[in-house]
N, C-alpha and C. Protein backbone atom coordinates (compact mmCIF):
# COMPACT_ATOMS: atom_id res chain seq x y z
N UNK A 1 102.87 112.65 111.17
CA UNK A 1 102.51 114.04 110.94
C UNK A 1 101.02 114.19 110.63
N UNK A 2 100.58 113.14 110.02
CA UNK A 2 99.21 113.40 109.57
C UNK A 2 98.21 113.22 110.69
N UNK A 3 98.33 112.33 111.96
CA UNK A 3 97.41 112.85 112.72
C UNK A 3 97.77 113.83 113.76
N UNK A 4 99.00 114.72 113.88
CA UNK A 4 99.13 115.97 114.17
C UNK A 4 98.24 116.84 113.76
N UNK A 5 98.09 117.09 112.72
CA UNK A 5 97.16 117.40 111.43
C UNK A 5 95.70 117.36 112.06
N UNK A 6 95.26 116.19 112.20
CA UNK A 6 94.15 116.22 112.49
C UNK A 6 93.85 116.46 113.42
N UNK A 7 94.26 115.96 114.83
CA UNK A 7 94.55 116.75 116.04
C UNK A 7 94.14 118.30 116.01
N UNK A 8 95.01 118.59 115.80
CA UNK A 8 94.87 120.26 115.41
C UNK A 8 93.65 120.55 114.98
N UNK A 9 93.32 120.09 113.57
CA UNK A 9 92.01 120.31 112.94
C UNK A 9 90.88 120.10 113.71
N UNK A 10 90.71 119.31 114.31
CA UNK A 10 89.69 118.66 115.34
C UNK A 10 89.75 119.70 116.60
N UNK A 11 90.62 119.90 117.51
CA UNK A 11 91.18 121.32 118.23
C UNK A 11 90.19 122.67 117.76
N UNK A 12 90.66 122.70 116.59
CA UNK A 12 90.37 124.63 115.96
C UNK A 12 88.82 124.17 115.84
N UNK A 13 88.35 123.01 115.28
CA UNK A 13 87.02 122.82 115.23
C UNK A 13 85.97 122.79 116.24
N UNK A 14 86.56 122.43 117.08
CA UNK A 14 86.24 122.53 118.85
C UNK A 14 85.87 123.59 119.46
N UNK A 15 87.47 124.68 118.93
CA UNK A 15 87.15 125.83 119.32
C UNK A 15 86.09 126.40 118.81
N UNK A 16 86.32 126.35 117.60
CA UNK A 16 84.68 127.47 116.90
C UNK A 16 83.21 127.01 117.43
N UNK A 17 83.33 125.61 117.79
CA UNK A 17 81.82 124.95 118.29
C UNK A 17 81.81 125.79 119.30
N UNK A 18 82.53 125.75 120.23
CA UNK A 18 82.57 126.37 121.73
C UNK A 18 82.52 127.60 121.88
N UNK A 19 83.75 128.33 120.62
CA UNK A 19 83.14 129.40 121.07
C UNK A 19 81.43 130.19 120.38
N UNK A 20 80.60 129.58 119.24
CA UNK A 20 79.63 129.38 118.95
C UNK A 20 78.67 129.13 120.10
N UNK A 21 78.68 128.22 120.61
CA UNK A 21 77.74 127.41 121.66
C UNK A 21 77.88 128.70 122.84
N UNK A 22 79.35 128.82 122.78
CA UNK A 22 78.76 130.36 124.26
C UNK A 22 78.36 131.57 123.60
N UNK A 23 78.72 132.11 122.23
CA UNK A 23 77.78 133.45 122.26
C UNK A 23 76.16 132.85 122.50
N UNK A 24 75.82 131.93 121.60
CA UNK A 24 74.44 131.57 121.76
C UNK A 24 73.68 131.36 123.06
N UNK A 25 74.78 130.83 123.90
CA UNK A 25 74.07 130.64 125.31
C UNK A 25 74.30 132.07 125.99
N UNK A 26 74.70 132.98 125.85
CA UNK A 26 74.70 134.60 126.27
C UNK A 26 73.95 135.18 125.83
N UNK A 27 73.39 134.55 125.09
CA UNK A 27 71.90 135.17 124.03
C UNK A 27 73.06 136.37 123.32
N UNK A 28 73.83 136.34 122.76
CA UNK A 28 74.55 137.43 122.51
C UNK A 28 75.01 137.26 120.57
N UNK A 29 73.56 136.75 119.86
CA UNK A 29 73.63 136.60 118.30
C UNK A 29 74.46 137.04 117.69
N UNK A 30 75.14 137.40 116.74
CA UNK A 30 75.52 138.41 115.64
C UNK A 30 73.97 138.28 114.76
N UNK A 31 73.17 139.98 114.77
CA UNK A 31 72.13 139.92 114.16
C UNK A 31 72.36 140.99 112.90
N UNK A 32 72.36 140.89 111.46
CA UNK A 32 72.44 141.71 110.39
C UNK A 32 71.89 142.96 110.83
N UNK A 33 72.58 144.22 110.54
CA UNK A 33 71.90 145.45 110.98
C UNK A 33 70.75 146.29 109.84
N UNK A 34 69.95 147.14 110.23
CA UNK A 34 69.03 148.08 109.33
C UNK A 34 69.49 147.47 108.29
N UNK A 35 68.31 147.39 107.40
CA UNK A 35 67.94 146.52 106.27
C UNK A 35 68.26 144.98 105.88
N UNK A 36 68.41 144.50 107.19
CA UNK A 36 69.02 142.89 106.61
C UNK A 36 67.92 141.93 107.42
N UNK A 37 67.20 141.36 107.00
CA UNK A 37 66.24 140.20 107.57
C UNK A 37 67.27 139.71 108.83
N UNK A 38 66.70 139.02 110.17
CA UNK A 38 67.75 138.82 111.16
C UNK A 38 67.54 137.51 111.34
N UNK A 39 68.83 137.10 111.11
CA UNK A 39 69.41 135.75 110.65
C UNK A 39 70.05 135.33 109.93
N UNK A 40 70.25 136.68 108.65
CA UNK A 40 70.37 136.03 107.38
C UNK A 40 71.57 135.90 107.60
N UNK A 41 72.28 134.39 106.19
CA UNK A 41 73.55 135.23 106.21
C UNK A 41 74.30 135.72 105.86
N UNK A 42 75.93 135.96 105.99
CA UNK A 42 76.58 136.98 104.69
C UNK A 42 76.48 136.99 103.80
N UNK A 43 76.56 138.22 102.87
CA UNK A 43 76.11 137.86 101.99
C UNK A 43 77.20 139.20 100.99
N UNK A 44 78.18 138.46 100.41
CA UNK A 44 78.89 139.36 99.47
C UNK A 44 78.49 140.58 98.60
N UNK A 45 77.08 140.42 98.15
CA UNK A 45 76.57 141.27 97.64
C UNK A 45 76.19 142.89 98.77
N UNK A 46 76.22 142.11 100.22
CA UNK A 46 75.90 143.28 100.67
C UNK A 46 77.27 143.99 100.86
N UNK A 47 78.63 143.48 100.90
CA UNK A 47 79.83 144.14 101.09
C UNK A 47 79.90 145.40 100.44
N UNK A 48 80.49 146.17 101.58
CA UNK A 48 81.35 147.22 101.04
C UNK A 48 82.56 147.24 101.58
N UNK A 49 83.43 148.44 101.11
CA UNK A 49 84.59 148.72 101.43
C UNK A 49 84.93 150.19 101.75
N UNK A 50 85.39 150.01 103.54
CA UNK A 50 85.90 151.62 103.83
C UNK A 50 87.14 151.70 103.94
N UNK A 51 87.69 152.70 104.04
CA UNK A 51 89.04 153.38 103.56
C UNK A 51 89.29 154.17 105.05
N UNK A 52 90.52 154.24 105.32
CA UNK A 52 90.69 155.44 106.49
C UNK A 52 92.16 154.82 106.89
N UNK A 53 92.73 155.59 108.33
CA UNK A 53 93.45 155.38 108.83
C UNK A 53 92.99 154.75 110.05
N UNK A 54 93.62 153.95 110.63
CA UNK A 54 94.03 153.37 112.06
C UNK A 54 93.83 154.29 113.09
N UNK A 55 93.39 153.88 114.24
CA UNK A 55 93.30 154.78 115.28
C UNK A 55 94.25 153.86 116.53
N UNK A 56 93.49 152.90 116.44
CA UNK A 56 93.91 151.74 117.33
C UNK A 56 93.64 150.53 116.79
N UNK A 57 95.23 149.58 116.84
CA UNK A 57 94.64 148.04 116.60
C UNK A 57 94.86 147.21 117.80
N UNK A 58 93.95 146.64 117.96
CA UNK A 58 94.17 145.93 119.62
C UNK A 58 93.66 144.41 118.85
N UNK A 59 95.39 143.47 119.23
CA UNK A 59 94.67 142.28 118.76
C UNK A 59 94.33 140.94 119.33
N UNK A 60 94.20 141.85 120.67
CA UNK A 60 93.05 140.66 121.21
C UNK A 60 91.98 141.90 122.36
N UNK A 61 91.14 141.80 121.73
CA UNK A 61 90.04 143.10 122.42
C UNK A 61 89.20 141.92 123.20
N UNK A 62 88.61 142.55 124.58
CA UNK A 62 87.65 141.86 125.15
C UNK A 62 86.18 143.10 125.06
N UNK A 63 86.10 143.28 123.38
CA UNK A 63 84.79 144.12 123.09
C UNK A 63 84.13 142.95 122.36
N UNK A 64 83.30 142.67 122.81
CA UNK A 64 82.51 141.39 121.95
C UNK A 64 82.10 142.26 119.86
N UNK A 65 82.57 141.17 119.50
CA UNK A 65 82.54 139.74 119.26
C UNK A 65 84.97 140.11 119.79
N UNK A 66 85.23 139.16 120.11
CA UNK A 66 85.82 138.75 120.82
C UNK A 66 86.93 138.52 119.80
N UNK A 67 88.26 138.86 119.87
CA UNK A 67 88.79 138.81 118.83
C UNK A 67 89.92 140.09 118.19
N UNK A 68 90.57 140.16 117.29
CA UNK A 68 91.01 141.62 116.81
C UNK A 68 90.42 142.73 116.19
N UNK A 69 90.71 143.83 116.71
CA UNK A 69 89.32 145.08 116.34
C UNK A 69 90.32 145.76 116.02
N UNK A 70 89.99 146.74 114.93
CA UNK A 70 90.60 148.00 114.66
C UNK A 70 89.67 149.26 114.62
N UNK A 71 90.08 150.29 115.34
CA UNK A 71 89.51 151.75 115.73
C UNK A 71 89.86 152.67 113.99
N UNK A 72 89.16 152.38 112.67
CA UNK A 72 89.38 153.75 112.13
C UNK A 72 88.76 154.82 111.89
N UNK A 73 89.28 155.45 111.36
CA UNK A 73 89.21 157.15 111.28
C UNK A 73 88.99 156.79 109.18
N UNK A 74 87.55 157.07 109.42
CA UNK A 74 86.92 156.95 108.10
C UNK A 74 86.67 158.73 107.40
N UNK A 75 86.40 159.23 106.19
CA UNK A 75 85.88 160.34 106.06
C UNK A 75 84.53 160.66 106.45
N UNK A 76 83.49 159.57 107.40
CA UNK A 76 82.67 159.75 107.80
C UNK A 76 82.15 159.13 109.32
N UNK A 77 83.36 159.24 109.70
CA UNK A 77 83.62 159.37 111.50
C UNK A 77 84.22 157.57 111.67
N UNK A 78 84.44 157.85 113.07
CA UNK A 78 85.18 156.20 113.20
C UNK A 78 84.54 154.97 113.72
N UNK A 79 85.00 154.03 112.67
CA UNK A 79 84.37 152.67 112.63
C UNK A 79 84.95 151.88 113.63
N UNK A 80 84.45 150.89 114.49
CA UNK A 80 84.78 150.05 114.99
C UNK A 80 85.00 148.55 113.93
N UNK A 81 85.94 148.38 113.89
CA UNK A 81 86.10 146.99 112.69
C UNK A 81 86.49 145.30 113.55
N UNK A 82 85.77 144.81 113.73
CA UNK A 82 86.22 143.02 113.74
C UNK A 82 87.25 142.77 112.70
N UNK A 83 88.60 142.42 113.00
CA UNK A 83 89.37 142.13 112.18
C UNK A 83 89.83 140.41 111.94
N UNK A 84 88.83 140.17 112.98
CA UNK A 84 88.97 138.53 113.21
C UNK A 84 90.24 137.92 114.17
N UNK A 85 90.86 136.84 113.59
CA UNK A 85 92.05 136.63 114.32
C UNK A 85 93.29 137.29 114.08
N UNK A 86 93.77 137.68 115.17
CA UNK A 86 95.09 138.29 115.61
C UNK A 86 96.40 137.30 114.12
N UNK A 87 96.06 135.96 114.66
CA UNK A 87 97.35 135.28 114.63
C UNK A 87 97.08 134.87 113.09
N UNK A 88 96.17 135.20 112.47
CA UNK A 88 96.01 134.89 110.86
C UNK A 88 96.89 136.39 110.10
N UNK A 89 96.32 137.68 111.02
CA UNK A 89 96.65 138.70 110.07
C UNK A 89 98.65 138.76 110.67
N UNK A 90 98.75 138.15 111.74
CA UNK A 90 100.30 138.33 112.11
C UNK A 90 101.27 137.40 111.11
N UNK A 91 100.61 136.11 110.82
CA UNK A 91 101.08 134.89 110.03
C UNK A 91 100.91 135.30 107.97
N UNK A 92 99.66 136.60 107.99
CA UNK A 92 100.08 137.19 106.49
C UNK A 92 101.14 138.06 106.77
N UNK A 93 102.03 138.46 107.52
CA UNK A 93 103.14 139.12 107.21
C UNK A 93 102.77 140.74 107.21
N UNK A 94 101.04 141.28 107.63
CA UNK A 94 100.93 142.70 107.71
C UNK A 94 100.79 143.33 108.76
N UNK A 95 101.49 144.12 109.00
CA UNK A 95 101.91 145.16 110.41
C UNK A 95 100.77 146.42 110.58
N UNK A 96 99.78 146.34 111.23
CA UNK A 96 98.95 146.95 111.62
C UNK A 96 99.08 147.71 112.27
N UNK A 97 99.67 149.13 112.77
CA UNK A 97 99.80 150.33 113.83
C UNK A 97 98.88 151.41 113.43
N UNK A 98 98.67 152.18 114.26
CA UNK A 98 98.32 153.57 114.44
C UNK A 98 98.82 154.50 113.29
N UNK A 99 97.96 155.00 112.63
CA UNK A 99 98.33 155.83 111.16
C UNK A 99 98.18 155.35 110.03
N UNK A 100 98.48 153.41 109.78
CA UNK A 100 98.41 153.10 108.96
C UNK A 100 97.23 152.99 107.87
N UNK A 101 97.03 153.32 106.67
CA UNK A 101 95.84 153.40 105.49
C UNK A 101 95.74 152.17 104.88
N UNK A 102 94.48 151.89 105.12
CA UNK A 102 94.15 150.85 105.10
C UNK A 102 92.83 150.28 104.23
N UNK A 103 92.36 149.40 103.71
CA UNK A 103 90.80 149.38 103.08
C UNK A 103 90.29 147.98 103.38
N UNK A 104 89.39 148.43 103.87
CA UNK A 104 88.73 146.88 104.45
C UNK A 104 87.43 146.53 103.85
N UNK A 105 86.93 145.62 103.40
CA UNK A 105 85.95 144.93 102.20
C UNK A 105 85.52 144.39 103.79
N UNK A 106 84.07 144.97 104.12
CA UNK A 106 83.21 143.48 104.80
C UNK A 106 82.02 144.23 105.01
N UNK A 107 81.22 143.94 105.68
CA UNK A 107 79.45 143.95 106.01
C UNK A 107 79.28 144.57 107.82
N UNK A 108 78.62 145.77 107.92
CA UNK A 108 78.03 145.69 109.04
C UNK A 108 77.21 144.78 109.76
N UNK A 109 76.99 144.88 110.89
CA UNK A 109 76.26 143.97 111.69
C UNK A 109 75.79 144.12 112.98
N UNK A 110 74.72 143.77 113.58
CA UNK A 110 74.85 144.36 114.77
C UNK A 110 74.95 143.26 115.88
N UNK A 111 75.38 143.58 116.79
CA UNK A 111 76.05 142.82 117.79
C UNK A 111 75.52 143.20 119.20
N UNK A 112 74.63 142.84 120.02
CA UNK A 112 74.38 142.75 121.70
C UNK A 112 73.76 144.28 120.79
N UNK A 113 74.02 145.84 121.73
CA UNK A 113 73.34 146.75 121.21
C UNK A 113 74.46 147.65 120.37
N UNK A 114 74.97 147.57 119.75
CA UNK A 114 75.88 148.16 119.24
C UNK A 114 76.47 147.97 117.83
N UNK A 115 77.03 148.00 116.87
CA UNK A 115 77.18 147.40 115.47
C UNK A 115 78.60 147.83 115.12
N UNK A 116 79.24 147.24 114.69
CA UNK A 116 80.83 146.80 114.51
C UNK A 116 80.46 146.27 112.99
N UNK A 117 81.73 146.52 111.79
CA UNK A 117 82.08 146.38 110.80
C UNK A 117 82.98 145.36 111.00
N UNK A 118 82.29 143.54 110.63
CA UNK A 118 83.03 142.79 110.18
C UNK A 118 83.89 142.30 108.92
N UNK A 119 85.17 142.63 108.98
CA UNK A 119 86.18 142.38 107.83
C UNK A 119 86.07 141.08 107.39
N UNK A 120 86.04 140.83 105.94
CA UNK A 120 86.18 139.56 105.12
C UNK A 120 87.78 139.78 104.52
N UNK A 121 87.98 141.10 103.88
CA UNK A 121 89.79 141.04 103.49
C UNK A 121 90.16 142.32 104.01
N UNK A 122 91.48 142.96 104.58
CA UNK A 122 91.82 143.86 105.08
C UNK A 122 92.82 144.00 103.82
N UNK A 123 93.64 145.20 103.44
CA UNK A 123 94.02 145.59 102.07
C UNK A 123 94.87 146.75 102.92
N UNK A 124 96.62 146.70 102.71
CA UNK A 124 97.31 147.40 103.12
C UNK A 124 98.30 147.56 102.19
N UNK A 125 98.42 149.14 101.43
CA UNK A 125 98.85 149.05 100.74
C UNK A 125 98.79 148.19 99.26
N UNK A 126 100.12 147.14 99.12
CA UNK A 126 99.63 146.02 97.90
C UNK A 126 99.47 144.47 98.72
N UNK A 127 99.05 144.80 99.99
CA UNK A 127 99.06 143.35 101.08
C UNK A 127 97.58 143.51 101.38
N UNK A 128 97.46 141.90 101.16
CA UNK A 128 95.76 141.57 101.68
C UNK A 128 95.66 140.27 102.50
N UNK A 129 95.13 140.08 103.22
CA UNK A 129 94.75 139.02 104.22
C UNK A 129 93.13 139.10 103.94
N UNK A 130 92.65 137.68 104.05
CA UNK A 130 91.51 137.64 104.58
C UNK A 130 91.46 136.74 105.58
N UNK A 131 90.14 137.62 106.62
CA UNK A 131 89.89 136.61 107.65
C UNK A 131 88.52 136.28 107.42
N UNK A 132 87.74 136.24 106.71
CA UNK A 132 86.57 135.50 106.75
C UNK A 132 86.52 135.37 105.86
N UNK A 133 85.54 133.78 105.38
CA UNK A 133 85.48 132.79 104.08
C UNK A 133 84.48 133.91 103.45
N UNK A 134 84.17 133.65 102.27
CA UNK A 134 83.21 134.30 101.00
C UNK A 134 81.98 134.27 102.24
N UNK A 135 81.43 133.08 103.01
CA UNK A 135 80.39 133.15 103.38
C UNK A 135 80.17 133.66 104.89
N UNK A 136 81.40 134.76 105.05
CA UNK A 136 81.46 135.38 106.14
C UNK A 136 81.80 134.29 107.97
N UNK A 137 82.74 133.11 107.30
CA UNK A 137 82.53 132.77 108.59
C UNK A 137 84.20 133.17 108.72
N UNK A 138 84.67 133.11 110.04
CA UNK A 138 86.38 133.74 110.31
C UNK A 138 87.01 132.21 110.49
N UNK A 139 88.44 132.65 109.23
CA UNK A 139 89.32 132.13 108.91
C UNK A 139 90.21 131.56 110.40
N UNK A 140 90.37 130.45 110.37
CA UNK A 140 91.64 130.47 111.55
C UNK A 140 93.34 129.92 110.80
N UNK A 141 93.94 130.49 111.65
CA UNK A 141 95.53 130.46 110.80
C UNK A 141 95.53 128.67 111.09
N UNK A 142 95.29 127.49 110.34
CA UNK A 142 95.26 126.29 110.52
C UNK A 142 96.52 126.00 110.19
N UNK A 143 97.50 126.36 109.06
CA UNK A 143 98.50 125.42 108.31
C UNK A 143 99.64 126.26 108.95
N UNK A 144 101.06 124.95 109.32
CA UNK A 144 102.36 125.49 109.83
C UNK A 144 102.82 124.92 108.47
N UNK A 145 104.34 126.09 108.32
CA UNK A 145 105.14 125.96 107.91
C UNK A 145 106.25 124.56 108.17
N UNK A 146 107.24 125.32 107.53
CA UNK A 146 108.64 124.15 108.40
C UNK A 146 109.20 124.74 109.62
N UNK A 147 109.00 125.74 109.96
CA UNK A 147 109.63 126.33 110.78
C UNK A 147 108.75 126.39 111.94
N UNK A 148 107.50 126.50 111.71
CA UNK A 148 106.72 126.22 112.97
C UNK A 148 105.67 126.72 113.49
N UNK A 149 105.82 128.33 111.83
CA UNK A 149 105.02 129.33 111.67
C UNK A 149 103.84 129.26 111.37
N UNK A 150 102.84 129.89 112.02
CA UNK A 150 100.86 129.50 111.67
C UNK A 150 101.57 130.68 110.37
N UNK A 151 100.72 129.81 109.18
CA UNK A 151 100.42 130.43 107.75
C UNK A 151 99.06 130.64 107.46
N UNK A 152 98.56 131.52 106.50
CA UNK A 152 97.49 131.26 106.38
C UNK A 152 96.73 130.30 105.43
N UNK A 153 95.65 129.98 105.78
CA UNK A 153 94.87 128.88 104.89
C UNK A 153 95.18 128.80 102.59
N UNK A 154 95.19 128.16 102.68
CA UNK A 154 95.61 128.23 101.19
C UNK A 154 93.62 128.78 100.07
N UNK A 155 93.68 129.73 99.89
CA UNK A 155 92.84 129.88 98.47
C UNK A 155 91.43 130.86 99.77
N UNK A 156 91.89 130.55 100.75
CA UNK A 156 91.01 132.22 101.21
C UNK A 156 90.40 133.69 100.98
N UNK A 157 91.34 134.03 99.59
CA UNK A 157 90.77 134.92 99.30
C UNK A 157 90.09 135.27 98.14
């Protein structure tokens, strides 16, 4: 079992190199938006948290950055949100549709020409997932259950 384990680990690690190595070779950065030096990086202190309903959750969008996005309906028009991976927020057990109220803790950013609100914890109801570490990088659902189920990472949030 244990080099299943690593297998895997080595796999998901792969993936993030790769998929790393191609935004960079698309010239396609994640660059901090208005007021953030470009490069820097996350940085908790700059977090906030918006509130709204769902418009659309699509959880696998081909809108770069690449990944699950949610469309909400904020009291000050609608955000495009990076929700990270699909299969982390499916494996916390929270059901994401159209209508649902929601509060999401993360940092703008801007992306190719456009700027999208990347999520660090999504907050539904008394349910929270996070998909990105304290230092803003995205969580992947690494640990199975007994049954076979991607769980999420232990102490993520």
């Amino acid at each position: 079992m244990k080099i299943h384990k690593w297998v895997r680990s080595a796999c998901a690690i792969g993936g993030v190199l790769a998929f790393v190595l191609g935004v960079e070779a698309r010239g396609q950065q994640i660059q901090l938006s208005a007021g953030h030096r470009a490069g820097a990086a996350y940085d908790v202190a700059r977090e906030s948290v918006i509130s709204g309903k769902i418009v659309q959750y699509n959880a696998s969008s081909t809108t770069p950055p690449l990944g699950a996005h949610i469309s909400l309906q904020t009291s000050s028009g609608t955000i495009d949100v990076h929700a990270g991976n699909a299969k982390l927020i499916q494996a916390s057990n929270i059901s994401l549709q159209a209508g649902d109220s929601v509060s999401i803790t993360g940092e703008t950013v801007q992306f190719g020409n456009s700027s999208v609100f990347v999520a660090r914890v999504i907050q539904k109801g008394s349910q929270s997932v996070a998909v990105r570490s304290k230092n803003g990088v995205p969580l992947l659902p690494t640990a199975v259950n007994a049954n076979g189920k991607i769980v999420s990472p232990a102490g993520a949030r």
